[in-house]
Protein backbone atom coordinates (compact mmCIF):
# COMPACT_ATOMS: atom_id res chain seq x y z
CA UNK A 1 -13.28 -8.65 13.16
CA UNK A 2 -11.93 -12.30 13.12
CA UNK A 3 -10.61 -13.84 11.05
CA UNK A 4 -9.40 -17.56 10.62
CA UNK A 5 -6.24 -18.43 12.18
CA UNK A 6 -3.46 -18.17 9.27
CA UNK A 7 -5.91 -16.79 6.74
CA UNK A 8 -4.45 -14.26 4.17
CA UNK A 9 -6.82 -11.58 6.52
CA UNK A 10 -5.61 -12.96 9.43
CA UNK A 11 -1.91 -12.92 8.69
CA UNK A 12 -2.07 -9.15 7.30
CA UNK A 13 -3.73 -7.98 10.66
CA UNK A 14 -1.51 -9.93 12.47
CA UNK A 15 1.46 -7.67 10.70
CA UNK A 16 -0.46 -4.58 10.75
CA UNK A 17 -1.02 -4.65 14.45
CA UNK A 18 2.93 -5.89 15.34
CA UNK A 19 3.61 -3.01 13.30
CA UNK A 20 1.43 -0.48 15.30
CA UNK A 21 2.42 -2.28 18.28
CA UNK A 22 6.06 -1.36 17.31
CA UNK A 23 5.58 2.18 17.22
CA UNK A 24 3.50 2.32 20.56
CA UNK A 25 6.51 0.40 22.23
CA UNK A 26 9.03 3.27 20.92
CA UNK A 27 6.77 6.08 22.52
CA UNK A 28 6.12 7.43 19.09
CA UNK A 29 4.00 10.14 18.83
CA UNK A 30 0.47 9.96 16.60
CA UNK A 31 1.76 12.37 14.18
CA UNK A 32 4.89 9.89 13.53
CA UNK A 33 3.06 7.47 13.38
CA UNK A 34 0.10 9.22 10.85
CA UNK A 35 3.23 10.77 8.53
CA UNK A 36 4.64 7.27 7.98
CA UNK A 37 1.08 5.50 7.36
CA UNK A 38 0.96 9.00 4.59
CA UNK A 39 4.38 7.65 3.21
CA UNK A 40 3.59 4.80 2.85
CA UNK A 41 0.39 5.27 1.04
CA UNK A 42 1.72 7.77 -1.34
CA UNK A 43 4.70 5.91 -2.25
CA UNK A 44 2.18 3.20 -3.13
CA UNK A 45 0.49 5.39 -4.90
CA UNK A 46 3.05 6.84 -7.04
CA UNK A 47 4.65 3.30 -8.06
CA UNK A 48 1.03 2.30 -9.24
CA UNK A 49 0.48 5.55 -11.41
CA UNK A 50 3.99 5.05 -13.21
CA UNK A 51 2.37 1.54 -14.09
CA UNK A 52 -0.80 2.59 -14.88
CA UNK A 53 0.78 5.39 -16.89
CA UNK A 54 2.83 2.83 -18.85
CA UNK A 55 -0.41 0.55 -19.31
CA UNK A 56 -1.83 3.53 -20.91
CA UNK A 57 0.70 3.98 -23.08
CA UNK A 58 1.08 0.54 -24.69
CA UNK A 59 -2.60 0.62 -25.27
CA UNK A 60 -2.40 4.08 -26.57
CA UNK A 61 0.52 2.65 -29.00
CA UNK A 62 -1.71 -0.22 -29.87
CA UNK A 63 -4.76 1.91 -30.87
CA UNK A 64 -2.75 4.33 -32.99
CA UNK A 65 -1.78 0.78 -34.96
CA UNK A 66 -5.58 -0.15 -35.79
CA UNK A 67 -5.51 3.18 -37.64
């Protein structure tokens, strides 16, 4: 896919493929590589549930005062 030079798309391939082209120039090996793209995506995860969890809360707090 293409995108256009300096796009927000563009610009975030760009990084992701410097990124994979980082780890293919250290000789890592597709499980390295596969257990840090996990990491990554869990850690993501888990920051976004601890908001979502605190979202849930103020809106629980905010129902209980229409009551």
């Amino acid at each position: 896919m293409t995108y256009k030079p300096y796009s927000l798309e563009w610009s975030r391939k760009r990084y992701l493929s410097e990124a994979i082209q980082k780890y293919l120039d250290d000789n890592e090996e597709s499980e390295v590589i596969l257990r840090d793209i996990l990491d990554v995506l869990y850690d993501f995860s888990s920051f976004h549930r601890v908001r979502a969890d605190n979202i849930q809360k103020v809106i629980d707090s905010l129902r209980n005062l229409e009551k």
